[in-house]
N, C-alpha and C. Protein backbone atom coordinates (compact mmCIF):
# COMPACT_ATOMS: atom_id res chain seq x y z
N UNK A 1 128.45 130.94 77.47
CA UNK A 1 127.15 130.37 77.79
C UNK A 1 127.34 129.12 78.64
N UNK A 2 126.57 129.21 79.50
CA UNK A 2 126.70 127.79 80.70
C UNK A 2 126.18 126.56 80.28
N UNK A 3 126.42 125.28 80.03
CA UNK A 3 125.79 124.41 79.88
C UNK A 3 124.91 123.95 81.07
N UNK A 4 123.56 122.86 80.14
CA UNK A 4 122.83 122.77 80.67
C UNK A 4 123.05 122.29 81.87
N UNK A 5 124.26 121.12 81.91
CA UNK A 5 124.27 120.61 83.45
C UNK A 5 124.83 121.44 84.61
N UNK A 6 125.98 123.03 84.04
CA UNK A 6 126.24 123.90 85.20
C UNK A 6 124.75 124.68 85.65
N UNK A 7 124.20 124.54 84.94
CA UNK A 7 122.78 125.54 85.19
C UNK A 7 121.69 124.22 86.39
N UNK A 8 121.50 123.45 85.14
CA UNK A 8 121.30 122.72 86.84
C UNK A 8 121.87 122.61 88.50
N UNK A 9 123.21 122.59 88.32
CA UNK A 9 124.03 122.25 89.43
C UNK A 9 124.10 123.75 89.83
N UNK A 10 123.98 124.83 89.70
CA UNK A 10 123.95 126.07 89.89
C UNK A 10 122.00 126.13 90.95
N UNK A 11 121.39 125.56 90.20
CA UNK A 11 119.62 126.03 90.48
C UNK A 11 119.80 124.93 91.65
N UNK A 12 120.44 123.79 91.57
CA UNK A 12 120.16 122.31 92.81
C UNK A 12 121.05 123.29 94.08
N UNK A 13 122.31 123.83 93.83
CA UNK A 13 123.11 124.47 94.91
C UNK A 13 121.98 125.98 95.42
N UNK A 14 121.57 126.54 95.08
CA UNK A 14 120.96 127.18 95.31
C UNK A 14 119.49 127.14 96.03
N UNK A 15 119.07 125.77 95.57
CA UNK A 15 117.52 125.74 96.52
C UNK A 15 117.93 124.75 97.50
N UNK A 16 119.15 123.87 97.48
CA UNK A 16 119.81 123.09 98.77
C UNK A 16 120.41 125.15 99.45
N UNK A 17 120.67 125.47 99.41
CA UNK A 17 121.14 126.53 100.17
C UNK A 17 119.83 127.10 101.00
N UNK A 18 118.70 127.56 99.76
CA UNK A 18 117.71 127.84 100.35
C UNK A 18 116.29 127.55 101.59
N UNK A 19 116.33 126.04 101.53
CA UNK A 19 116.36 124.76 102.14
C UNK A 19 117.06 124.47 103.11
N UNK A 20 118.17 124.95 103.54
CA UNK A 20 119.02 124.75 104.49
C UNK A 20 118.47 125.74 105.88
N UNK A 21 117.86 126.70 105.16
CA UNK A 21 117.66 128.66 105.84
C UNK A 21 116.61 128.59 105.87
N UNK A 22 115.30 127.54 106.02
CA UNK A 22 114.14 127.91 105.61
C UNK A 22 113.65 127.60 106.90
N UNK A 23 112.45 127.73 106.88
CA UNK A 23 111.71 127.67 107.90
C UNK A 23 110.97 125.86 108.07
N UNK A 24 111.05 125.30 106.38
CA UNK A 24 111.41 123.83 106.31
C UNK A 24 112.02 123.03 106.68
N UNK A 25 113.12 123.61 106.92
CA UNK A 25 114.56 122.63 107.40
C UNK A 25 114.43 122.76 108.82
N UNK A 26 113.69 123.85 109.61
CA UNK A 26 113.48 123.77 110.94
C UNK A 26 112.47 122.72 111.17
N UNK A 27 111.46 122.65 110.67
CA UNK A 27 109.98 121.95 110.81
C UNK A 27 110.80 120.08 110.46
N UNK A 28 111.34 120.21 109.53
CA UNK A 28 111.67 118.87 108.91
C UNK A 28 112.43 118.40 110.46
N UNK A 29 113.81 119.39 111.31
CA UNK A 29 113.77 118.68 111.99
C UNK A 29 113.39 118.81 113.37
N UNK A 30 112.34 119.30 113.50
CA UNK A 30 111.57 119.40 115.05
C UNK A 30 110.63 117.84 114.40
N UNK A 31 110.31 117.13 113.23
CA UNK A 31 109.52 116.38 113.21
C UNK A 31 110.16 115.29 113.60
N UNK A 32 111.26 115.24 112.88
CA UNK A 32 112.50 114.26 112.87
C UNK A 32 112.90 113.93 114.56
N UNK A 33 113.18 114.78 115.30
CA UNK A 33 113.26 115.01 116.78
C UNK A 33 112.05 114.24 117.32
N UNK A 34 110.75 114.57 116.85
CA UNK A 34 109.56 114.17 117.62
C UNK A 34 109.14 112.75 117.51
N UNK A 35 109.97 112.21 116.32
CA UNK A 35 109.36 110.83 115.60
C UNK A 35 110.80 109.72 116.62
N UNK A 36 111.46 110.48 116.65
CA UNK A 36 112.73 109.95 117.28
C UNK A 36 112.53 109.60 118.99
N UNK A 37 112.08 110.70 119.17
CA UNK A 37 111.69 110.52 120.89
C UNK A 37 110.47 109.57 121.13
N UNK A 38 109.31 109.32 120.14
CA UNK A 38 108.19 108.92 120.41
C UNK A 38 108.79 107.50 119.86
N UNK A 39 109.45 106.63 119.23
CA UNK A 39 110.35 105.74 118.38
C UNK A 39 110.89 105.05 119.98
N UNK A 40 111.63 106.12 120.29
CA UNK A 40 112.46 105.45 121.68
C UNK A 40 111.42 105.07 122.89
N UNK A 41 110.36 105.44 122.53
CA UNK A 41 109.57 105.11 124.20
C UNK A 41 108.59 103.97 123.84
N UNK A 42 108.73 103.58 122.34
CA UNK A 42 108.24 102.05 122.12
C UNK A 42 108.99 101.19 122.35
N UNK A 43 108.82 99.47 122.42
CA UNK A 43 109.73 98.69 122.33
C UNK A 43 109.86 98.26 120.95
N UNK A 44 110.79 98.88 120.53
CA UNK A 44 111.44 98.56 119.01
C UNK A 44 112.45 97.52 119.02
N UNK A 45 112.85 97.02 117.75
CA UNK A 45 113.55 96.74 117.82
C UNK A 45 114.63 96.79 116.24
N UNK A 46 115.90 96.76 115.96
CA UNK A 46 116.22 97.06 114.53
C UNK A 46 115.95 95.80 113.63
N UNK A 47 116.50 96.46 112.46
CA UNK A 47 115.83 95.38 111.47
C UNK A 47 116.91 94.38 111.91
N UNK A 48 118.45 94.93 111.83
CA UNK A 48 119.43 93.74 112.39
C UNK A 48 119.24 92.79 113.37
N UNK A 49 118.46 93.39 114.73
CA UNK A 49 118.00 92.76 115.90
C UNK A 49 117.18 91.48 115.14
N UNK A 50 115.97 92.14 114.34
CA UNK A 50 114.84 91.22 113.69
C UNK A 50 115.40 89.73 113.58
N UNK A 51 116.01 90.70 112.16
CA UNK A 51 116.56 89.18 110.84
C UNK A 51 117.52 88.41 112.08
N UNK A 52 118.10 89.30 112.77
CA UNK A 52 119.33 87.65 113.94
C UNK A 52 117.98 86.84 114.45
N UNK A 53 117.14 87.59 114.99
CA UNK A 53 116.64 86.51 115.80
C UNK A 53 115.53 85.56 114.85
N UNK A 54 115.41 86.05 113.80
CA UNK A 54 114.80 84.86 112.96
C UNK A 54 115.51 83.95 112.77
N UNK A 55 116.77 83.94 112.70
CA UNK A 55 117.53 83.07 112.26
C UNK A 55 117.81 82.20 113.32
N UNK A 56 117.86 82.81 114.45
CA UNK A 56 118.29 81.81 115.57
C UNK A 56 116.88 80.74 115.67
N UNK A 57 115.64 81.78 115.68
CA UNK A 57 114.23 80.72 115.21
C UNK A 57 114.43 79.62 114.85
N UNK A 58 114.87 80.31 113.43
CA UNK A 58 114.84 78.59 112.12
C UNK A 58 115.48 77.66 112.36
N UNK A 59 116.82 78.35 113.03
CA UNK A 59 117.85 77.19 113.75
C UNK A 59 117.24 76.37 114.39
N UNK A 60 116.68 77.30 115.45
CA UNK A 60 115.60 76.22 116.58
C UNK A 60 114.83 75.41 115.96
N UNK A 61 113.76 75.70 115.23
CA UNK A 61 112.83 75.09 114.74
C UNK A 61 113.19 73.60 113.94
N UNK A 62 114.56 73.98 113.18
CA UNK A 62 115.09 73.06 112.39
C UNK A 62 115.71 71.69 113.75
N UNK A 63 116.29 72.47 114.26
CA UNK A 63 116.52 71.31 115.42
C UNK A 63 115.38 70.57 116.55
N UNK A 64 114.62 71.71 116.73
CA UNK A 64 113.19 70.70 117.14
C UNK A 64 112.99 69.44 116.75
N UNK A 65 112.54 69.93 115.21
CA UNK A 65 112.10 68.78 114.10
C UNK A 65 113.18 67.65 114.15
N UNK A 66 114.15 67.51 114.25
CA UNK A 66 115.33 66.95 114.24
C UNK A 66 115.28 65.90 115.58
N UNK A 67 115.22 66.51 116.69
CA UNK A 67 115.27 65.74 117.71
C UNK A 67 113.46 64.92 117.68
N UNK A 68 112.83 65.66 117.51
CA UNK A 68 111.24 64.88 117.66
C UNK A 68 111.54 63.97 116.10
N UNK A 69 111.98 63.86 115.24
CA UNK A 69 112.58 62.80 114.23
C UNK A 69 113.37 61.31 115.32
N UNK A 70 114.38 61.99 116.00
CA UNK A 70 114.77 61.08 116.60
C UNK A 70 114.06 60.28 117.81
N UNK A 71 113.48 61.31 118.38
CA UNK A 71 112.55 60.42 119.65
C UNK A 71 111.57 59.30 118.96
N UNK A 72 111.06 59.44 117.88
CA UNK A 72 110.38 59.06 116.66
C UNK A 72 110.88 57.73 116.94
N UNK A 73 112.12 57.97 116.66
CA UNK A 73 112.69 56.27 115.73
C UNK A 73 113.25 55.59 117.07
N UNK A 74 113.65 56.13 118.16
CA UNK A 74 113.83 55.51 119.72
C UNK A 74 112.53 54.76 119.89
N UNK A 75 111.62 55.51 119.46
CA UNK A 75 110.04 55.00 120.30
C UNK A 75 109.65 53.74 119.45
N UNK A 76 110.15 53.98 118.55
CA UNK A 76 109.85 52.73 117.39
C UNK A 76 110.92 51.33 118.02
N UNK A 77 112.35 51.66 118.34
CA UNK A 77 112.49 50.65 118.80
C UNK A 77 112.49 49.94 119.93
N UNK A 78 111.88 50.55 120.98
CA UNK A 78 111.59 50.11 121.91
C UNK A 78 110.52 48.99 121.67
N UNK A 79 110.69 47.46 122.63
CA UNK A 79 109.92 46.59 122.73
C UNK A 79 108.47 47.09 123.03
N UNK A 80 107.24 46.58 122.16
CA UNK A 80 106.07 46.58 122.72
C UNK A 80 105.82 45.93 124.00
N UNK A 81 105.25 46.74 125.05
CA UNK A 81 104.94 45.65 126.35
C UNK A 81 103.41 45.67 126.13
N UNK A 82 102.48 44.73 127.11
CA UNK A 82 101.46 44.94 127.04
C UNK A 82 101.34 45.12 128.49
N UNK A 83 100.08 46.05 128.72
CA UNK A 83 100.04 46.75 130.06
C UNK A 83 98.71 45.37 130.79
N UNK A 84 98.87 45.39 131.59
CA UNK A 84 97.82 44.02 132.53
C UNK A 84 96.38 44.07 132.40
């Protein structure tokens, strides 16, 4: 008598076989194909692309703040003049 888990792994090998031959596995990838071509004629970009360039952002942003901190405290010590 087969145990329960060869009987599973017997019924999973069998509808992956069936699935493979079907008229599904064609459709799955003519969609796959179509989502791929219509994908490439946007301007995408990957998630890797994304997250780098956020980061280079924050960098920026963080150094913005940084230098307008410093123009800050230049402007402070510069002598008051009075204009005529």
């Amino acid at each position: 008598m087969k145990q329960p888990n060869d009987v599973f792994n017997d019924f999973q090998a069998r509808m992956s076989d069936l699935l493979k031959n079907s008229p599904a596995k064609d459709v799955e990838r003519n969609v796959k194909a179509m989502l791929s071509q219509g994908f490439s004629k946007l301007d995408l970009v990957t998630r890797e692309e994304f997250d780098t360039q956020t980061q280079v952002l924050v960098r920026t942003r963080a150094r913005l703040e940084e230098l307008e901190r410093r123009v800050a405290e230049l402007e402070q010590k510069l002598p008051v003049t009075q204009t005529p």
